[in-house]
PDB file of N, CA and C in Angstrom:
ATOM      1  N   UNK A   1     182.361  83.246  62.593  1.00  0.00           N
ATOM      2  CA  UNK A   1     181.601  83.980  63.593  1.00  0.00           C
ATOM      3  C   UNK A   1     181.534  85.456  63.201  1.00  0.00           C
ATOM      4  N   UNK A   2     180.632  85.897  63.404  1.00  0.00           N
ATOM      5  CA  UNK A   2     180.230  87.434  62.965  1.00  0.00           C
ATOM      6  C   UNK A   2     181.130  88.620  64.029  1.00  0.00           C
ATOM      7  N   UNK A   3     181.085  89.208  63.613  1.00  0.00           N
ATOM      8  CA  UNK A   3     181.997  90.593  64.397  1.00  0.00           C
ATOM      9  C   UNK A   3     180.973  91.145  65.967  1.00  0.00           C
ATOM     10  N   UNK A   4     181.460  91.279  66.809  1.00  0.00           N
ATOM     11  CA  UNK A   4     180.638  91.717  67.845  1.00  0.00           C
ATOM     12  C   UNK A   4     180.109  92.796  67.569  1.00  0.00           C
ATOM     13  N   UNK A   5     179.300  93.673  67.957  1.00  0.00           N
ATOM     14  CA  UNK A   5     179.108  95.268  68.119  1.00  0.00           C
ATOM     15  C   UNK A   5     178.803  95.676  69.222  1.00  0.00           C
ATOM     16  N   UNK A   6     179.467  96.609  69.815  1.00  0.00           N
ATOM     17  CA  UNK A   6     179.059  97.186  71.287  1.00  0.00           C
ATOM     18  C   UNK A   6     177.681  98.121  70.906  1.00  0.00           C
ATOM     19  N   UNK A   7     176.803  98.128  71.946  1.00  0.00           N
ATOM     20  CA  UNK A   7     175.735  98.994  71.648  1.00  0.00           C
ATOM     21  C   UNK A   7     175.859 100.243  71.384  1.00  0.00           C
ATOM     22  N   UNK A   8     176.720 101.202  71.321  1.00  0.00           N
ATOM     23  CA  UNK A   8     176.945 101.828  70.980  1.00  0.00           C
ATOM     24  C   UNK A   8     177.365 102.069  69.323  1.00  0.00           C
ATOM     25  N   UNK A   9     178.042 100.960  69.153  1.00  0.00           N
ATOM     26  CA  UNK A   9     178.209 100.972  67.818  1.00  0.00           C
ATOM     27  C   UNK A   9     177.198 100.639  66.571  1.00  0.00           C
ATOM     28  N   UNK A  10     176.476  99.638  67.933  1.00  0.00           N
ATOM     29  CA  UNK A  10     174.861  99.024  67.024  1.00  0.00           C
ATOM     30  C   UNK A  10     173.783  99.856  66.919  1.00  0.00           C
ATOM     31  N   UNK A  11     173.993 101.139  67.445  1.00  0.00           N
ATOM     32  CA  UNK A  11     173.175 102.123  67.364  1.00  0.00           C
ATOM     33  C   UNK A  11     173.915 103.394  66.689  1.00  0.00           C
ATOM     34  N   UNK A  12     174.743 103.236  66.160  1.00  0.00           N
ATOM     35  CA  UNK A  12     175.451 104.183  64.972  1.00  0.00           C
ATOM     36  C   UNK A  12     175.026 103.415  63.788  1.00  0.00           C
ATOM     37  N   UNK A  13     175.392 102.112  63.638  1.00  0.00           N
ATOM     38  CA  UNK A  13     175.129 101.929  62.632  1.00  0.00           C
ATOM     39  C   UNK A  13     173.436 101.539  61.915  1.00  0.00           C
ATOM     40  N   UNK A  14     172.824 101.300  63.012  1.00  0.00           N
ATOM     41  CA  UNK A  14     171.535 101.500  62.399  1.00  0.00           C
ATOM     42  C   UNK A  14     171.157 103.371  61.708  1.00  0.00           C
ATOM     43  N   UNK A  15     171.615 103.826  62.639  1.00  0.00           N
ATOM     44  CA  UNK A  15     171.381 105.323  62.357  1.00  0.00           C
ATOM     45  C   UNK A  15     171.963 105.390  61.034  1.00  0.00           C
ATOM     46  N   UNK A  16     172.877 105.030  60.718  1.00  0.00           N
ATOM     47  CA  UNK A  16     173.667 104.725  59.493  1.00  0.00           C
ATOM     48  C   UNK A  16     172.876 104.335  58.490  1.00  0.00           C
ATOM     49  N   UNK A  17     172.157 102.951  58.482  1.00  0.00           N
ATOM     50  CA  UNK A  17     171.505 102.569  57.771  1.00  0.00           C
ATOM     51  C   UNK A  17     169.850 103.363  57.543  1.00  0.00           C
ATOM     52  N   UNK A  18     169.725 103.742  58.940  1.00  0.00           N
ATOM     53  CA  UNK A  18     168.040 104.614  58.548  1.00  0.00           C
ATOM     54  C   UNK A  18     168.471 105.504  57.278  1.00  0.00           C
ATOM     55  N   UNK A  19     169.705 106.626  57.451  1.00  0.00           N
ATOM     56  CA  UNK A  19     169.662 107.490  57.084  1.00  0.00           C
ATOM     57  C   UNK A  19     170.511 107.365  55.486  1.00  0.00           C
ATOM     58  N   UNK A  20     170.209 106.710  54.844  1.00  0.00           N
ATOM     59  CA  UNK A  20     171.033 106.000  54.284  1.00  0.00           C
ATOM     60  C   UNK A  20     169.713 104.896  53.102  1.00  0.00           C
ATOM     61  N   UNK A  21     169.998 103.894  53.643  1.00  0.00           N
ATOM     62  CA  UNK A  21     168.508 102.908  52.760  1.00  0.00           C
ATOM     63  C   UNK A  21     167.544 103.289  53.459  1.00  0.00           C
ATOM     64  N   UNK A  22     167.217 103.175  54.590  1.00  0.00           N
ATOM     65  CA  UNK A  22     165.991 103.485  55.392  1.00  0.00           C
ATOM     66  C   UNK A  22     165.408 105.053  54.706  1.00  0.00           C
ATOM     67  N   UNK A  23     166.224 106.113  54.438  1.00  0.00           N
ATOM     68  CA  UNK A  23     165.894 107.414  54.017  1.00  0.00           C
ATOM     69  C   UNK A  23     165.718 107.997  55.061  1.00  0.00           C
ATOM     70  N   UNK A  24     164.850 107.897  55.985  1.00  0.00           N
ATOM     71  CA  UNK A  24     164.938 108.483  57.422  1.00  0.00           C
ATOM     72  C   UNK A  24     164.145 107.611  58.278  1.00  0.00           C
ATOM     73  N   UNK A  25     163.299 108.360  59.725  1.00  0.00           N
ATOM     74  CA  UNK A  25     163.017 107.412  60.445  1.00  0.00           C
ATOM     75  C   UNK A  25     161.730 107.513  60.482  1.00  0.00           C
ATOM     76  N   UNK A  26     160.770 106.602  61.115  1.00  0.00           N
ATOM     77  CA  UNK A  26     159.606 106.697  60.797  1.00  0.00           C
ATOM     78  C   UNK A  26     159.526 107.410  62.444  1.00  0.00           C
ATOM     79  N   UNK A  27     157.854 107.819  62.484  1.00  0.00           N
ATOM     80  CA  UNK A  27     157.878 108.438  63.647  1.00  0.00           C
ATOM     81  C   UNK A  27     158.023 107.463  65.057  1.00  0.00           C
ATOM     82  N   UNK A  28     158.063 108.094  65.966  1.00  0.00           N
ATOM     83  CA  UNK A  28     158.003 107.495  67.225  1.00  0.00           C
ATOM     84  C   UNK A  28     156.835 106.494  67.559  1.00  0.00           C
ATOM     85  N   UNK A  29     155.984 107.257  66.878  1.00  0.00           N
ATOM     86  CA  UNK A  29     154.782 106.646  67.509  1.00  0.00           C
ATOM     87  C   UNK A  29     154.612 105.390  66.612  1.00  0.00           C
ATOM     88  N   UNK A  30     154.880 105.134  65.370  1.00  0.00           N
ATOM     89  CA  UNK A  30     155.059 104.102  64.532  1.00  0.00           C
ATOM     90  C   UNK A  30     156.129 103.157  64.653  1.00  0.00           C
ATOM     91  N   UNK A  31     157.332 103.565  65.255  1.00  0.00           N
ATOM     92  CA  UNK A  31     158.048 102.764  65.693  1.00  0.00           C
ATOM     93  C   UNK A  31     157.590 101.748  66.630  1.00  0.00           C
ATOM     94  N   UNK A  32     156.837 102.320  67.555  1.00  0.00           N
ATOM     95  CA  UNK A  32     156.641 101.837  68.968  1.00  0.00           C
ATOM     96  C   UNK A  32     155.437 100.730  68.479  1.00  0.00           C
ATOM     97  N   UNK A  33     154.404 100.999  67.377  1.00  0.00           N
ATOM     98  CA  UNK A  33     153.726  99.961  66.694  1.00  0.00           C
ATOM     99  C   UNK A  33     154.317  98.781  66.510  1.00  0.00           C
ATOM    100  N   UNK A  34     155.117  99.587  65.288  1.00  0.00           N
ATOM    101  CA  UNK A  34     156.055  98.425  64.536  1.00  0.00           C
ATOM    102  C   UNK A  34     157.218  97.181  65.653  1.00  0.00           C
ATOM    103  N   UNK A  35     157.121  98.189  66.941  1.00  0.00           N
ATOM    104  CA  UNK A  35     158.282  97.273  67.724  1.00  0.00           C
ATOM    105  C   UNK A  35     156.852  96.568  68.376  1.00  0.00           C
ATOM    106  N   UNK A  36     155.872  96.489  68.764  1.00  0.00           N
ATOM    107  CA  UNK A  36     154.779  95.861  69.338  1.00  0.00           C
ATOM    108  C   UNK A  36     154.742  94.591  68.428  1.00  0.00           C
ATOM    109  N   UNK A  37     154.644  94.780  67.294  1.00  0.00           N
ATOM    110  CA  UNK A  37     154.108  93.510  65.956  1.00  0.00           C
ATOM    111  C   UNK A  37     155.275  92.936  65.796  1.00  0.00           C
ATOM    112  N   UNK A  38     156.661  93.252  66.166  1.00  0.00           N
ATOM    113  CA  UNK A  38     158.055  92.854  66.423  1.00  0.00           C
ATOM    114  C   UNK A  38     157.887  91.637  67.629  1.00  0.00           C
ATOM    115  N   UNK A  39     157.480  92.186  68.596  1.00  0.00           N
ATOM    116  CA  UNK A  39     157.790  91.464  70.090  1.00  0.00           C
ATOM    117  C   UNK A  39     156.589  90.444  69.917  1.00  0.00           C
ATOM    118  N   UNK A  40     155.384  90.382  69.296  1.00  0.00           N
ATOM    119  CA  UNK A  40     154.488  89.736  68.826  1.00  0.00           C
ATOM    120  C   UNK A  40     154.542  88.339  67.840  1.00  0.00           C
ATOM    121  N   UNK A  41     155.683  88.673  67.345  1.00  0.00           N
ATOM    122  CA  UNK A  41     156.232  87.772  66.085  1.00  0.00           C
ATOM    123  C   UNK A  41     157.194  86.921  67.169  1.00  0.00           C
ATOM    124  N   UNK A  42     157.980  87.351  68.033  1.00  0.00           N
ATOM    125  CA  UNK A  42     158.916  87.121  68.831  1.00  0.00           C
ATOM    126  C   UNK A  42     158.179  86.028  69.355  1.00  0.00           C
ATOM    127  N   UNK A  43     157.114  86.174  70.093  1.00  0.00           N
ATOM    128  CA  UNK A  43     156.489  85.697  71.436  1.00  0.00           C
ATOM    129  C   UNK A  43     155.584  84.637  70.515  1.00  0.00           C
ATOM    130  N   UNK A  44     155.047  84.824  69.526  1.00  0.00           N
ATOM    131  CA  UNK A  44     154.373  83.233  68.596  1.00  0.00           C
ATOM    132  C   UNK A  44     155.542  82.387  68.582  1.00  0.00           C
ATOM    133  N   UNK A  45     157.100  82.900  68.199  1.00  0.00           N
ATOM    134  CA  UNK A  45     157.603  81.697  67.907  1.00  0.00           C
ATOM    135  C   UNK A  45     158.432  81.071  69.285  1.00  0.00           C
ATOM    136  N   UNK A  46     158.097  81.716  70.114  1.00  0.00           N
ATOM    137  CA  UNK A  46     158.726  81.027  71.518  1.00  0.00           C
ATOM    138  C   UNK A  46     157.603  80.526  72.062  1.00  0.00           C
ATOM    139  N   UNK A  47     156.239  80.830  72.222  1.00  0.00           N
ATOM    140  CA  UNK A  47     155.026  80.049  72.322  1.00  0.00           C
ATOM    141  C   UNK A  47     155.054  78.451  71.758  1.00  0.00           C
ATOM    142  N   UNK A  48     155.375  78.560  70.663  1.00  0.00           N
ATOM    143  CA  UNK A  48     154.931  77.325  69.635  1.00  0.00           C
ATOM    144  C   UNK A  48     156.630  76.474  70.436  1.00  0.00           C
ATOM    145  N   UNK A  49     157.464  77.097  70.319  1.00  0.00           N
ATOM    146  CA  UNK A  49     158.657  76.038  70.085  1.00  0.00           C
ATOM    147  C   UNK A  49     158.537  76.241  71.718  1.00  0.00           C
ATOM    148  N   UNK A  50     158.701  76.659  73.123  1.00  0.00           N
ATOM    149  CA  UNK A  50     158.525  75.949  74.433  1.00  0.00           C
ATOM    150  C   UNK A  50     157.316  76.305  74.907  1.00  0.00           C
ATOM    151  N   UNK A  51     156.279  76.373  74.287  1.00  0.00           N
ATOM    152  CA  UNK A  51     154.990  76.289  75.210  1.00  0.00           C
ATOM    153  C   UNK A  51     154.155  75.103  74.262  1.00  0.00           C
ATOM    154  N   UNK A  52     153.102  75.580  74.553  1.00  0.00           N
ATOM    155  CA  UNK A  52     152.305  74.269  74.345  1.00  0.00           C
ATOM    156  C   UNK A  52     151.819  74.124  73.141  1.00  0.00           C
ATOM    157  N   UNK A  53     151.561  75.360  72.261  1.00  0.00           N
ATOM    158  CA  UNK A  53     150.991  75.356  70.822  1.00  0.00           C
ATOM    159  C   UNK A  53     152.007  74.244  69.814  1.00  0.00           C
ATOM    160  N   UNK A  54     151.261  73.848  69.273  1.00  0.00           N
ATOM    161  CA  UNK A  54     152.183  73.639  67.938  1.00  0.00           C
ATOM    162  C   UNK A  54     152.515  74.793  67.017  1.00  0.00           C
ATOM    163  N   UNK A  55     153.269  74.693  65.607  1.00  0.00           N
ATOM    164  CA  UNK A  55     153.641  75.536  64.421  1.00  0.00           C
ATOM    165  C   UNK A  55     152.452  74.927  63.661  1.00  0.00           C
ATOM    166  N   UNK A  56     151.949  75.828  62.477  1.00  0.00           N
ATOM    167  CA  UNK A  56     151.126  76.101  61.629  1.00  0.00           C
ATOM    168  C   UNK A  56     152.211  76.352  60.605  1.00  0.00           C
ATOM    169  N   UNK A  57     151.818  75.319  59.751  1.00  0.00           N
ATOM    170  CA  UNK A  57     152.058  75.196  57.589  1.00  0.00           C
ATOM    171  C   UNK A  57     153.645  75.745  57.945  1.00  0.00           C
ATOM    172  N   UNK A  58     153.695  76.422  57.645  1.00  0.00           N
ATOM    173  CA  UNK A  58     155.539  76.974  57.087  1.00  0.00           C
ATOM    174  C   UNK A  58     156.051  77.889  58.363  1.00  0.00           C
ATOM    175  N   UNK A  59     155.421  77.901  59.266  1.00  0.00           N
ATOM    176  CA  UNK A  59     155.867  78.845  60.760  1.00  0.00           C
ATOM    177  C   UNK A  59     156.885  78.260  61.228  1.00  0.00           C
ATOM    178  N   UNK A  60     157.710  77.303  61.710  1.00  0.00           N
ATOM    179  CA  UNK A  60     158.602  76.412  61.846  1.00  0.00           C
ATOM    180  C   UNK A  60     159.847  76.577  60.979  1.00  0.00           C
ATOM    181  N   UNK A  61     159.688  77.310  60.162  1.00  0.00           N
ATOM    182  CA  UNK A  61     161.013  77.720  59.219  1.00  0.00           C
ATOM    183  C   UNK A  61     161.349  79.352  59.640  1.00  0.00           C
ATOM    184  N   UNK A  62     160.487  79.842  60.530  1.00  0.00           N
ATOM    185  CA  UNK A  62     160.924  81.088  61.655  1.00  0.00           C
ATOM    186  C   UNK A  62     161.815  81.345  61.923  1.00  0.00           C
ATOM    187  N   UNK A  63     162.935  82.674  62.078  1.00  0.00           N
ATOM    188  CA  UNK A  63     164.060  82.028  62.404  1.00  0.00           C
ATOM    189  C   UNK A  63     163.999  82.861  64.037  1.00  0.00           C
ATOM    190  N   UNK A  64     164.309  82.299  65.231  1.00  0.00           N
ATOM    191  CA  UNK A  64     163.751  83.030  66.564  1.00  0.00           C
ATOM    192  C   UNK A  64     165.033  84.239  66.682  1.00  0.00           C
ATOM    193  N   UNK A  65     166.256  83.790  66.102  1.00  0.00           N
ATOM    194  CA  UNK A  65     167.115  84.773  66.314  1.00  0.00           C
ATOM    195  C   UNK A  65     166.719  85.977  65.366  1.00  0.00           C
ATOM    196  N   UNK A  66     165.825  85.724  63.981  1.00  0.00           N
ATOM    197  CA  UNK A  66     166.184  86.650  63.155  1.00  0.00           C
ATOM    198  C   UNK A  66     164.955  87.854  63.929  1.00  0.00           C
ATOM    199  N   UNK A  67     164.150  87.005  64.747  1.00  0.00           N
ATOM    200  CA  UNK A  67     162.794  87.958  65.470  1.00  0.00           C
ATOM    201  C   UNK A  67     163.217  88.600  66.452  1.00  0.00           C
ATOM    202  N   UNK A  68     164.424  88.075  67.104  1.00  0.00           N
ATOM    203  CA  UNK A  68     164.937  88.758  68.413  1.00  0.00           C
ATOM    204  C   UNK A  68     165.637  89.952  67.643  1.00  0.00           C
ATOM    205  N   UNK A  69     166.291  90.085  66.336  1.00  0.00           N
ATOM    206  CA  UNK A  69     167.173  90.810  66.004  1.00  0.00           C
ATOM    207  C   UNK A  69     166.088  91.630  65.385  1.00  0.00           C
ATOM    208  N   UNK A  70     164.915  91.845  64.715  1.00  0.00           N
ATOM    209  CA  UNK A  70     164.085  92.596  64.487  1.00  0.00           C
ATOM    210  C   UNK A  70     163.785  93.791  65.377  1.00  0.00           C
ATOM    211  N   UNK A  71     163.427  92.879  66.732  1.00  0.00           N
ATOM    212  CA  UNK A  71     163.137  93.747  67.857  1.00  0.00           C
ATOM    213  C   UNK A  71     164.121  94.563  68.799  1.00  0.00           C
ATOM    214  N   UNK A  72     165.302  94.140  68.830  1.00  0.00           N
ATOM    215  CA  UNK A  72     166.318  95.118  69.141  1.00  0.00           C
ATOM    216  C   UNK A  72     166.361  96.191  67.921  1.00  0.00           C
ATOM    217  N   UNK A  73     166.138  95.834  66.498  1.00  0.00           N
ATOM    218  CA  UNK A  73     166.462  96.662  65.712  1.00  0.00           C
ATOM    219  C   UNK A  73     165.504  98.509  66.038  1.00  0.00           C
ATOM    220  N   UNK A  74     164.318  97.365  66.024  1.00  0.00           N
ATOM    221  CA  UNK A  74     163.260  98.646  66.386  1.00  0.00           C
ATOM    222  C   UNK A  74     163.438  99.483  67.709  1.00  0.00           C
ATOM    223  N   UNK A  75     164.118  98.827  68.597  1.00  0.00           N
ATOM    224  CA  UNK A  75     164.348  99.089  70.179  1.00  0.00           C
ATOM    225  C   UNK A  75     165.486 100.235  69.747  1.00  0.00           C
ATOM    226  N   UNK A  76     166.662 100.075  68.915  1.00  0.00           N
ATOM    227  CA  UNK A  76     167.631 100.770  68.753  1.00  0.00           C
ATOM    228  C   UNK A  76     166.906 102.392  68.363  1.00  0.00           C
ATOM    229  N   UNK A  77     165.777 102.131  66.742  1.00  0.00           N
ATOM    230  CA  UNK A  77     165.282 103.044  66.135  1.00  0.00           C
ATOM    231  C   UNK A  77     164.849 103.917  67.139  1.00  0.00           C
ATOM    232  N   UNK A  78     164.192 103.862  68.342  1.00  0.00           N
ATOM    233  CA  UNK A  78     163.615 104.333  69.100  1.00  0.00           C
ATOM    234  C   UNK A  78     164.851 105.338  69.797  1.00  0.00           C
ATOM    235  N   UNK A  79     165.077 104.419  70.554  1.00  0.00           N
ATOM    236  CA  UNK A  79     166.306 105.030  71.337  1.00  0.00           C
ATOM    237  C   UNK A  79     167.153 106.680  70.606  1.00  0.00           C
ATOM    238  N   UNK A  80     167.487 105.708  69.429  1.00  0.00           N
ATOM    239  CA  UNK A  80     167.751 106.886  68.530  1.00  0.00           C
ATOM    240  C   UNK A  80     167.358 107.961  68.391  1.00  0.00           C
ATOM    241  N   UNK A  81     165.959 107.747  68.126  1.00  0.00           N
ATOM    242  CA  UNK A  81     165.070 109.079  68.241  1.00  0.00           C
ATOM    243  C   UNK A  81     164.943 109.989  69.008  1.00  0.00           C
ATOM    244  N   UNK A  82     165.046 109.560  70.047  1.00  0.00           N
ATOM    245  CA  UNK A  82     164.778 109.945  71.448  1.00  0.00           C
ATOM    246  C   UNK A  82     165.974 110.665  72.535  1.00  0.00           C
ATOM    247  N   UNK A  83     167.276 110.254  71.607  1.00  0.00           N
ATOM    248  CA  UNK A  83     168.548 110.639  72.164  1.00  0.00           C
ATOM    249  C   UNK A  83     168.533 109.914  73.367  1.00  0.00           C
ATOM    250  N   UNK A  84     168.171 108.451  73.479  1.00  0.00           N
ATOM    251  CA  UNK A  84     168.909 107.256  74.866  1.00  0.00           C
ATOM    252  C   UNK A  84     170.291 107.058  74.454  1.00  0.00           C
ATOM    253  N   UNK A  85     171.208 106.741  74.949  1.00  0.00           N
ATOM    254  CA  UNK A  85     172.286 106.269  74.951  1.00  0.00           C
ATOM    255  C   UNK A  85     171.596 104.709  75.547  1.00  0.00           C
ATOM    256  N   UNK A  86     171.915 103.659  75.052  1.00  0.00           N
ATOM    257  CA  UNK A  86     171.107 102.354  75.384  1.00  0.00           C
ATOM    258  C   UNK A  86     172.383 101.461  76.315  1.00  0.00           C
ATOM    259  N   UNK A  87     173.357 102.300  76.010  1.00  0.00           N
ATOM    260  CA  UNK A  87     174.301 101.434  76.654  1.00  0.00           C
ATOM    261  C   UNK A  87     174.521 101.546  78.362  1.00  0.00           C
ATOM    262  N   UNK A  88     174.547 103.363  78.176  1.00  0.00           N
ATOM    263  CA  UNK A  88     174.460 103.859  79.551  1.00  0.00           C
ATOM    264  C   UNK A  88     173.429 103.494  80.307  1.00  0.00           C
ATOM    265  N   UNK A  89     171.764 103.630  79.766  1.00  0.00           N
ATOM    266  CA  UNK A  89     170.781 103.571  80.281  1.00  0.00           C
ATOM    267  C   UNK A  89     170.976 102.166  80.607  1.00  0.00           C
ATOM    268  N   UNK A  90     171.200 100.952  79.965  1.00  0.00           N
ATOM    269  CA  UNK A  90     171.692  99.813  80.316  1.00  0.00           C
ATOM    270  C   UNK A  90     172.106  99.185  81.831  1.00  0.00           C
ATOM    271  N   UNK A  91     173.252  99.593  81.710  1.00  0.00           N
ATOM    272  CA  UNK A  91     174.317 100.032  82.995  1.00  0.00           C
ATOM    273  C   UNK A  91     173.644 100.707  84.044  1.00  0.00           C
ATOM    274  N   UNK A  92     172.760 101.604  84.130  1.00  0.00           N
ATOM    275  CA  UNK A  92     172.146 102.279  84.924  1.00  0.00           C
ATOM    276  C   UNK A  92     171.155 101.286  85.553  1.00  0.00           C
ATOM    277  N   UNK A  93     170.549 100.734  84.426  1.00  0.00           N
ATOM    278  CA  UNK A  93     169.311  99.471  84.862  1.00  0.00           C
ATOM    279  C   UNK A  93     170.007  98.441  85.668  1.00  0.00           C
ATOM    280  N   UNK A  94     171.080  98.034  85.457  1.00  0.00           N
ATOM    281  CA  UNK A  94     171.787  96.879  85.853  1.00  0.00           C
ATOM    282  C   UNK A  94     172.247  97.288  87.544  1.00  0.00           C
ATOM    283  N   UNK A  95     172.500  98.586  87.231  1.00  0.00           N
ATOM    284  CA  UNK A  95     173.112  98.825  88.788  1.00  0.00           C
ATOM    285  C   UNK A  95     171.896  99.131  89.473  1.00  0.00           C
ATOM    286  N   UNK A  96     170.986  99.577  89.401  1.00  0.00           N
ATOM    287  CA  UNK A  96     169.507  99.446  89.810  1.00  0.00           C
ATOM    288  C   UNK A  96     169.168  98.204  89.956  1.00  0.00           C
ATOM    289  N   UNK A  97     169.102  97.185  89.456  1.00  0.00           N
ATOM    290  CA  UNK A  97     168.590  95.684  89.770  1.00  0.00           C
ATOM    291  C   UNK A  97     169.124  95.230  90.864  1.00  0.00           C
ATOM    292  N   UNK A  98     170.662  95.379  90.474  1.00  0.00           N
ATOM    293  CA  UNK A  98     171.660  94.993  91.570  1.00  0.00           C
ATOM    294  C   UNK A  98     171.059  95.325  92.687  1.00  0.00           C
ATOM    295  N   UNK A  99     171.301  96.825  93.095  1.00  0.00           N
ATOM    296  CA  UNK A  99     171.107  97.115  94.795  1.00  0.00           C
ATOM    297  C   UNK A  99     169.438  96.834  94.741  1.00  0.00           C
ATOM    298  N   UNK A 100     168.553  97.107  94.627  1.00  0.00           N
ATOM    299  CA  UNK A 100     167.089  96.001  94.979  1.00  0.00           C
ATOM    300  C   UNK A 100     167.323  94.730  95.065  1.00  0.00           C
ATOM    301  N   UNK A 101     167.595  94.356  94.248  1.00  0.00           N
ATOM    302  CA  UNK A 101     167.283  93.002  94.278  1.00  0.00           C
ATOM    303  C   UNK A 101     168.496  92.146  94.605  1.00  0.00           C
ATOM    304  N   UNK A 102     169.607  92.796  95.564  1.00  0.00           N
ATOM    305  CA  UNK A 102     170.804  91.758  96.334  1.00  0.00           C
ATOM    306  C   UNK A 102     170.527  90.731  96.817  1.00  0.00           C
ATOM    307  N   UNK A 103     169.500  90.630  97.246  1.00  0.00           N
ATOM    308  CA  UNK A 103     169.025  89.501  97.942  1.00  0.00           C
ATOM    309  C   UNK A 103     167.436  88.895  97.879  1.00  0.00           C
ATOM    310  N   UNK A 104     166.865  89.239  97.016  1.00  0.00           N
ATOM    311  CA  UNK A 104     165.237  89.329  96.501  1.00  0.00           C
ATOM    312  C   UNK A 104     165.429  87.847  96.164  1.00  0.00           C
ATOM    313  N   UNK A 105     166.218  87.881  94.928  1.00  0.00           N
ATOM    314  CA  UNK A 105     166.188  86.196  94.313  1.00  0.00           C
ATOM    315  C   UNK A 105     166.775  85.575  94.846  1.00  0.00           C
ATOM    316  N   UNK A 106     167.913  85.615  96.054  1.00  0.00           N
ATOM    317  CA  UNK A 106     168.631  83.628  96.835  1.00  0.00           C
ATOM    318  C   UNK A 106     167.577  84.258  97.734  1.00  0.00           C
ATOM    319  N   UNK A 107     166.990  85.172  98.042  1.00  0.00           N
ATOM    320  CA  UNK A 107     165.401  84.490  99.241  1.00  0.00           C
ATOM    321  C   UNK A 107     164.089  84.166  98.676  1.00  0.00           C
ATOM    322  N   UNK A 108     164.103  84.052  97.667  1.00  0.00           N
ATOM    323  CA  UNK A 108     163.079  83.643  96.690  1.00  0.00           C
ATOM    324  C   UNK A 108     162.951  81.785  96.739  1.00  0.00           C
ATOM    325  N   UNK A 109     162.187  81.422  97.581  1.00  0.00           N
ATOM    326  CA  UNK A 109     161.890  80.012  97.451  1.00  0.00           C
ATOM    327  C   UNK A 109     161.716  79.171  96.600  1.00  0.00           C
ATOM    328  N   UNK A 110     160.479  79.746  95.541  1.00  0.00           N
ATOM    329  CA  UNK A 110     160.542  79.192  94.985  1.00  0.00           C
ATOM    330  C   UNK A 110     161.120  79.335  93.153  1.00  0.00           C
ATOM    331  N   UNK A 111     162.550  79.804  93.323  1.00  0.00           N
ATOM    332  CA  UNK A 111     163.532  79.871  92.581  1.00  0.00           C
ATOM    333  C   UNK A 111     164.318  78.705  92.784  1.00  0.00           C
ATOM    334  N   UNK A 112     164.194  78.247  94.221  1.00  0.00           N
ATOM    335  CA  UNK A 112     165.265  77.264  95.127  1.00  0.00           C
ATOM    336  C   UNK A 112     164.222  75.529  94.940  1.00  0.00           C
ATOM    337  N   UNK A 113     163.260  75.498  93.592  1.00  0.00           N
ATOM    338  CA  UNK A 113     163.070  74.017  93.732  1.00  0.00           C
ATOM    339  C   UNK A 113     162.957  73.747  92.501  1.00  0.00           C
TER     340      UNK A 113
END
């Protein structure tokens, strides 16, 4: 099994790696491309494998984790840029969901069939 990384750490070490093999970062605004054609790649191969499409010639040898890990990668690059802390902002989102939505989803009906 692979080593965990706290987000914090998964966002050092990409920074690590931009600055490093990457050389530096690309801009913001190219990131935010590149994470679009990311979440795009993501969403064909969860289409095909639980929705209704089939796979096309060699698409099926996809790997869905390696697309999910693409798109956090780019999600991190960003963050980076931008000085988010992804972990905090995280935590912040979570405790935000929480108090809205305490009771949104068990009164949500049709969650309940």
């Amino acid at each position: 099994m692979a080593n965990s990384l706290s987000i914090q750490e998964a966002q050092e070490k990409v920074d690590s790696w931009i600055k490093t093999i990457g050389v530096k970062y690309f801009s913001e605004l190219t990131n935010m491309g590149i994470l679009m054609e990311e979440v795009g790649e993501l969403s064909r191969i969860l289409v095909r494998k639980y929705g209704d499409q089939s796979f096309k010639n060699k698409e099926e040898e996809l790997q869905l984790a390696d697309e999910m890990a693409d798109v956090l990668f780019v999600l991190i690059c960003l963050a980076n840029q931008t000085g988010v802390d992804l972990a905090t902002a995280l935590e912040r989102n979570m405790d935000k969901k929480t108090t809205r939505d305490a009771t949104r989803h068990q009164n949500n009906e049709k969650l309940h069939r």
